[in-house]
Protein backbone atom coordinates (compact mmCIF):
# COMPACT_ATOMS: atom_id res chain seq x y z
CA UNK A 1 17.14 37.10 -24.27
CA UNK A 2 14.75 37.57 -21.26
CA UNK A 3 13.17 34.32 -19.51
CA UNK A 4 9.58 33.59 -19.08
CA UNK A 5 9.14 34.05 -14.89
CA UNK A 6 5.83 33.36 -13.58
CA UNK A 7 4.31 33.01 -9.98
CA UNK A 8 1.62 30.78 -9.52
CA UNK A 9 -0.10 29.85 -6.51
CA UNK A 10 -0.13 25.91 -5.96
CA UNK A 11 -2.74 23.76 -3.85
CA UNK A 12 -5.51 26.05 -4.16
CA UNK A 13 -8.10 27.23 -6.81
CA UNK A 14 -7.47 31.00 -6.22
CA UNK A 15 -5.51 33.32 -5.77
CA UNK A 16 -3.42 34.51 -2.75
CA UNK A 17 -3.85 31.53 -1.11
CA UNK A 18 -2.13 28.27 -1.18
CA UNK A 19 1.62 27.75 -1.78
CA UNK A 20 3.20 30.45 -4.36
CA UNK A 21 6.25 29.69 -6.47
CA UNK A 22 8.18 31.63 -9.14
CA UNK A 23 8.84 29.04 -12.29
CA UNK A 24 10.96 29.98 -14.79
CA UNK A 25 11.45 28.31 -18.26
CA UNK A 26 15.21 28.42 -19.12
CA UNK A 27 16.73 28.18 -22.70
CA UNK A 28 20.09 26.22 -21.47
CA UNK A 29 21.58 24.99 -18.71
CA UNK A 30 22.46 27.85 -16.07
CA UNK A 31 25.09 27.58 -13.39
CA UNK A 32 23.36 26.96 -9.17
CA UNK A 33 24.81 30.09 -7.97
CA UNK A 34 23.01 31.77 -10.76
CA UNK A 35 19.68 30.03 -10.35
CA UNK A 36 20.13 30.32 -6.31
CA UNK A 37 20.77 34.12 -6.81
CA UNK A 38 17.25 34.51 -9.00
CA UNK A 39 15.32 32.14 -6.27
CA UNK A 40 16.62 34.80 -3.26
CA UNK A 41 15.67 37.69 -5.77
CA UNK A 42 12.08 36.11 -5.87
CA UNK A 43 12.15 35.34 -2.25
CA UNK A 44 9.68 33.04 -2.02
CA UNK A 45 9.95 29.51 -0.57
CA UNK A 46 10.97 28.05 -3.65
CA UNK A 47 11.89 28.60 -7.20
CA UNK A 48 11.24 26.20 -9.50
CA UNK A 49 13.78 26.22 -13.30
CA UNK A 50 12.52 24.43 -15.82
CA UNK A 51 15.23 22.73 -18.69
CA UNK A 52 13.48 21.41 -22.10
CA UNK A 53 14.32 17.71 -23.16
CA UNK A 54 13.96 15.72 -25.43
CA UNK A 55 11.68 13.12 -23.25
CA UNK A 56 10.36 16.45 -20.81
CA UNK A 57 12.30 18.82 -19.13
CA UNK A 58 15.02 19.25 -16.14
CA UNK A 59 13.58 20.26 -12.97
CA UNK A 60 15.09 21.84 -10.08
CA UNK A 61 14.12 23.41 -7.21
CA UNK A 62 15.46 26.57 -4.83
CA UNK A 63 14.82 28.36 -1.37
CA UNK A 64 16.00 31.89 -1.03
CA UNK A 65 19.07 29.91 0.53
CA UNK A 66 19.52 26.45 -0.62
CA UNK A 67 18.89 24.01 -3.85
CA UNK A 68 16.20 21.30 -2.08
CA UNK A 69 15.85 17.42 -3.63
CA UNK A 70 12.12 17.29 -3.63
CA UNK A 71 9.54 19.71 -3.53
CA UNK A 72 5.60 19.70 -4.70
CA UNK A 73 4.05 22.74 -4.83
CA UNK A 74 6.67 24.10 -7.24
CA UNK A 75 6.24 20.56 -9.42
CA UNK A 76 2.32 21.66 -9.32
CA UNK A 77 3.01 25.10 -10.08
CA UNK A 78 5.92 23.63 -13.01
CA UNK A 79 2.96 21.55 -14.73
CA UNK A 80 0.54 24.24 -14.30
CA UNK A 81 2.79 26.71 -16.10
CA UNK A 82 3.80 24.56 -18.80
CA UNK A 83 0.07 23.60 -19.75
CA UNK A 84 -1.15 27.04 -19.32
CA UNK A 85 1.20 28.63 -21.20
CA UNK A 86 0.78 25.83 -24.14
CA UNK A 87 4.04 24.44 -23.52
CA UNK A 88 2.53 20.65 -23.45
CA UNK A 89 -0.92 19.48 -24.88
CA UNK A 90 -4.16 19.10 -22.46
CA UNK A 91 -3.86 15.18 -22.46
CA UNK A 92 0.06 15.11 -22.53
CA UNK A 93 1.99 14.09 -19.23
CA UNK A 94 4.43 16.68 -17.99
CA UNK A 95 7.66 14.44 -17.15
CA UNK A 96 10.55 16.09 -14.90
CA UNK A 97 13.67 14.93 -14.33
CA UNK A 98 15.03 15.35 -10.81
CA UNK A 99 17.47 14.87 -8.19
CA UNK A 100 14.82 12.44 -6.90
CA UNK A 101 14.50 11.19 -10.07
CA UNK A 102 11.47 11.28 -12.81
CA UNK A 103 8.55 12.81 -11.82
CA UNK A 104 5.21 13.36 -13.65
CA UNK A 105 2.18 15.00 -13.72
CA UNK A 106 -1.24 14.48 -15.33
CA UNK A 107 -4.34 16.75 -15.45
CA UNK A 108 -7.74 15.30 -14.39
CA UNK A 109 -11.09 16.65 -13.80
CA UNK A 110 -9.67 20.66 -13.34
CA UNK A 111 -7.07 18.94 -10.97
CA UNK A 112 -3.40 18.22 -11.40
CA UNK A 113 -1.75 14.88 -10.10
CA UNK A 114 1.50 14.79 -9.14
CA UNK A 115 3.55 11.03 -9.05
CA UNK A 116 5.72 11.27 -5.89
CA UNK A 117 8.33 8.68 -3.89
CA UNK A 118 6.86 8.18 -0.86
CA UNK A 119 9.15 9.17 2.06
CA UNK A 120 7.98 7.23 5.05
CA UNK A 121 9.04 8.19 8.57
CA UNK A 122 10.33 6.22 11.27
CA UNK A 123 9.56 6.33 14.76
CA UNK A 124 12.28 7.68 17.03
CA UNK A 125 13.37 10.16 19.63
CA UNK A 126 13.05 13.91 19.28
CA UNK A 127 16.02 15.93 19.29
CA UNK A 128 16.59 17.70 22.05
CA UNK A 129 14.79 21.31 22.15
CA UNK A 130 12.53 20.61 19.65
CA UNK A 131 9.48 20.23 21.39
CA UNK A 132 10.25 23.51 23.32
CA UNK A 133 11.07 25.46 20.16
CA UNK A 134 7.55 24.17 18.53
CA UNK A 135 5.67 24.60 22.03
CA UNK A 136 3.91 21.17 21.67
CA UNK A 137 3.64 17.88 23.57
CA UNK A 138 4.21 15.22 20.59
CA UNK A 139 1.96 12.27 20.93
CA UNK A 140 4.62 10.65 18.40
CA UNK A 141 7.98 11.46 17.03
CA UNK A 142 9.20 9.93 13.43
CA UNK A 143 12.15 10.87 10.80
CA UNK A 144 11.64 10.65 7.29
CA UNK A 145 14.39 11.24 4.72
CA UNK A 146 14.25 15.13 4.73
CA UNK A 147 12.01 16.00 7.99
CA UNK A 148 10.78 15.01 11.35
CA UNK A 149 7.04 14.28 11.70
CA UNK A 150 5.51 15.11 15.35
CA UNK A 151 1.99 14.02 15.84
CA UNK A 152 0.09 16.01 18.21
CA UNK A 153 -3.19 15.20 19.95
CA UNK A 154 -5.51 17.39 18.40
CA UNK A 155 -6.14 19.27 15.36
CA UNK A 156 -6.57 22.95 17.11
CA UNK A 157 -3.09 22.11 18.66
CA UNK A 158 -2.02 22.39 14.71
CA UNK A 159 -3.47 25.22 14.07
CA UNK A 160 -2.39 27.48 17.34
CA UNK A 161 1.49 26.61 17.34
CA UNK A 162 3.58 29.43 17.30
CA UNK A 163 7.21 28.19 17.42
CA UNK A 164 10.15 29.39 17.99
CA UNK A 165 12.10 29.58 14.70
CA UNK A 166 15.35 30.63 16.02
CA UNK A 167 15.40 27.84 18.09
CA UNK A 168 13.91 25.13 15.92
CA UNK A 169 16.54 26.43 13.46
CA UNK A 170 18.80 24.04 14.96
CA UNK A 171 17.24 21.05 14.19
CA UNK A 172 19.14 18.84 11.71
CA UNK A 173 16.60 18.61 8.92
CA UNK A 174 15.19 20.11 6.36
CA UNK A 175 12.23 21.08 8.41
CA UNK A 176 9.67 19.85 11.23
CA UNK A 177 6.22 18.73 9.79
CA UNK A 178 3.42 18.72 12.83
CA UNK A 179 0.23 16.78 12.18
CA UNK A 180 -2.98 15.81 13.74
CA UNK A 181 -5.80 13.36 12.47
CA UNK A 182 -8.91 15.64 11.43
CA UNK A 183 -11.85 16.62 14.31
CA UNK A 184 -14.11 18.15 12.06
CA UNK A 185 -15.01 15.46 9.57
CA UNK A 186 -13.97 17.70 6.48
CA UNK A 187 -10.41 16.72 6.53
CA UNK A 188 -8.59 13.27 7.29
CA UNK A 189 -5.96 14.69 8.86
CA UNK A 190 -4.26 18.74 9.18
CA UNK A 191 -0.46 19.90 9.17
CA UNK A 192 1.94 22.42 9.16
CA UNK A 193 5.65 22.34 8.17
CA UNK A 194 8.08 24.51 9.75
CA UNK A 195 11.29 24.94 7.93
CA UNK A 196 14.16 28.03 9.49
CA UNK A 197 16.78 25.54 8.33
CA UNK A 198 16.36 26.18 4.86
CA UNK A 199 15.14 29.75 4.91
CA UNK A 200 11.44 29.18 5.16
CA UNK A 201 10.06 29.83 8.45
CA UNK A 202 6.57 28.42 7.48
CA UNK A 203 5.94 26.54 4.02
CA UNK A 204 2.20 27.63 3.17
CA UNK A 205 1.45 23.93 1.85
CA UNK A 206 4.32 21.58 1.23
CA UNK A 207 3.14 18.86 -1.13
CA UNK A 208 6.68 16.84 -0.12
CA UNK A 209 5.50 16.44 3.56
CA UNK A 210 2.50 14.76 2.56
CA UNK A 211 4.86 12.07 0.86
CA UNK A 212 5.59 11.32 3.98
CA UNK A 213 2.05 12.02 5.82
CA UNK A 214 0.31 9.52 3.43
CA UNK A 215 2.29 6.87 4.84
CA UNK A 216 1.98 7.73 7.93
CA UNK A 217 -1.62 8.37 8.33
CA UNK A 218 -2.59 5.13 6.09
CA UNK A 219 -0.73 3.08 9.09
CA UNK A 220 -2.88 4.68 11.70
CA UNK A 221 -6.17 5.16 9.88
CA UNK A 222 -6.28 2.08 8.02
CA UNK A 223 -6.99 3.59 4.54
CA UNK A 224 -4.89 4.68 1.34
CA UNK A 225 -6.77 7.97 0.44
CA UNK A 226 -7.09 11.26 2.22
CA UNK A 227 -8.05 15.01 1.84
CA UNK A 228 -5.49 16.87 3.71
CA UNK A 229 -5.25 20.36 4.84
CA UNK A 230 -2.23 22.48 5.32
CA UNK A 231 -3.45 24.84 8.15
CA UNK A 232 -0.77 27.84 7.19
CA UNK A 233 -2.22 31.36 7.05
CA UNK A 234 -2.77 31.06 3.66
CA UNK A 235 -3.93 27.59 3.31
CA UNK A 236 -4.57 24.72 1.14
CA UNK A 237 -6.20 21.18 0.28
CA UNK A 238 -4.47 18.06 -0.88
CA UNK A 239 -5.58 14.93 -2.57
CA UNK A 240 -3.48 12.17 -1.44
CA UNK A 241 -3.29 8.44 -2.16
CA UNK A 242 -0.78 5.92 -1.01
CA UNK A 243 -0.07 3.45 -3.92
CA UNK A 244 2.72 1.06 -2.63
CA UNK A 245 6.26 3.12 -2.63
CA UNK A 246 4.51 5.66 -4.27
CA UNK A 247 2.02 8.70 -3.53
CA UNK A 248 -0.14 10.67 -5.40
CA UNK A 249 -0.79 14.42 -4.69
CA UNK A 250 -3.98 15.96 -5.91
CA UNK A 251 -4.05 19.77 -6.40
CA UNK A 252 -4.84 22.70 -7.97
CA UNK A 253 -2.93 26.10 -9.35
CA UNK A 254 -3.45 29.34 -10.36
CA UNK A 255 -1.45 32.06 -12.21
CA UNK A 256 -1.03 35.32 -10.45
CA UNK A 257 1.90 37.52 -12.41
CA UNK A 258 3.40 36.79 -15.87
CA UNK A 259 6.71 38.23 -16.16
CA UNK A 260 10.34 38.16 -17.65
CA UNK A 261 14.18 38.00 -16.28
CA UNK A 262 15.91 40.67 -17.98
């Protein structure tokens, strides 16, 4: 019987812009190599499969190459897809069940709130090359669970790298989030996440960096709350507050193709 497969661009309020992801609603449990085959079909930077349970529904999450523990544009996208399509009520809290264990979601005010572990980073050397390969001078280096954080001086810095992903493939992590506090008063502070490890040379917007960004940025700014901007080609904005070991990502979604696996 053919799956629901949708793609839906996450952290931004129109489309062909923000973060897309496929999601696709399964009807029982399906083995990785399958799933990993369908997320390198779709080719985007990750596939999200949705399981229904009895208390919400099986999450997981793939690159074109690998099966990743956290990821938050395709958990947007997932929530988005499942109250779109009438899958859950208005008012009713999406819950998914993870490899980094439950997640939820609530709508409010035409945005969608994601309930995240914060990942905080700590401070330590870079690895060696990395600062070549990203053609930067960090201001600060930190680790995090999944990626390194460099901190930059300014927030044109962000915007103009061009790295070298061959070489910043190499780097044992997930990926490389770079990050400056905002200069032009809109934003608190701009990124971009860089990620040849895992297949995904750029990440459009990567709502599991700002798990660790929130953190990060509430130690040097002095504040829980922040507007963020990923400054990718295509963009995007996220709402994020720092609540104790856990952070809140504000976004928005949109659905660009409805479809079905044959």
């Amino acid at each position: 019987m053919p799956l629901s497969l949708h793609q839906i661009d996450a952290f931004t309020n129109r489309p062909f812009a923000g973060n897309p992801a496929a999601v696709c609603l399964l009807e029982r449990e399906m083995d990785a190599a399958w799933m990993q085959s369908v997320a390198a079909e779709m080719n985007l930077s990750e596939t999200a499969f949705l399981l229904p349970r009895d208390d919400g529904f099986g999450l997981r999450w793939f690159t074109p190459e690998v099966e990743v523990e956290l990821c938050g544009h395709a958990t947007l996208a997932s929530a988005h897809f499942l109250w779109s399509e009438r899958h859950l009520e208005p008012k009713a809290v999406a819950r998914f069940h993870t490899q980094s264990g439950l997640l939820t979601a609530t709508q409010r005010d035409g945005w969608i709130e994601l309930d995240f572990p914060a990942t905080p980073a700590t401070p330590g050397p870079a690895p060696a090359g990395m600062a070549a390969a990203l053609g930067c001078a960090p201001v600060a280096v930190a680790k995090s669970a999944y990626d390194y954080l460099v901190e930059v001086g300014q927030e044109s810095e962000v915007r103009a790298l061009e790295p070298d992903f061959r070489a910043l493939r190499v780097v044992n992590a997930r990926g490389v989030i770079v990050t400056a506090v905002g200069n032009s008063g809109q934003y608190d502070f701009v990124s971009r996440f860089f990620g040849p490890a895992v297949g995904i040379d750029e990440d459009p917007v990567t709502g599991s960096a700002h798990c660790v960004l929130g953190p990060y940025w509430q130690e040097r700014l002095g504040k829980s709350s922040f507007l963020a901007h990923q400054a990718s080609a295509r963009g995007g904005d996220v709402r994020v507050e720092v609540r104790g070991d856990r952070v809140l990502l504000g976004g928005q979604a949109v659905t660009v193709t409805r479809g079905e696996l044959l």
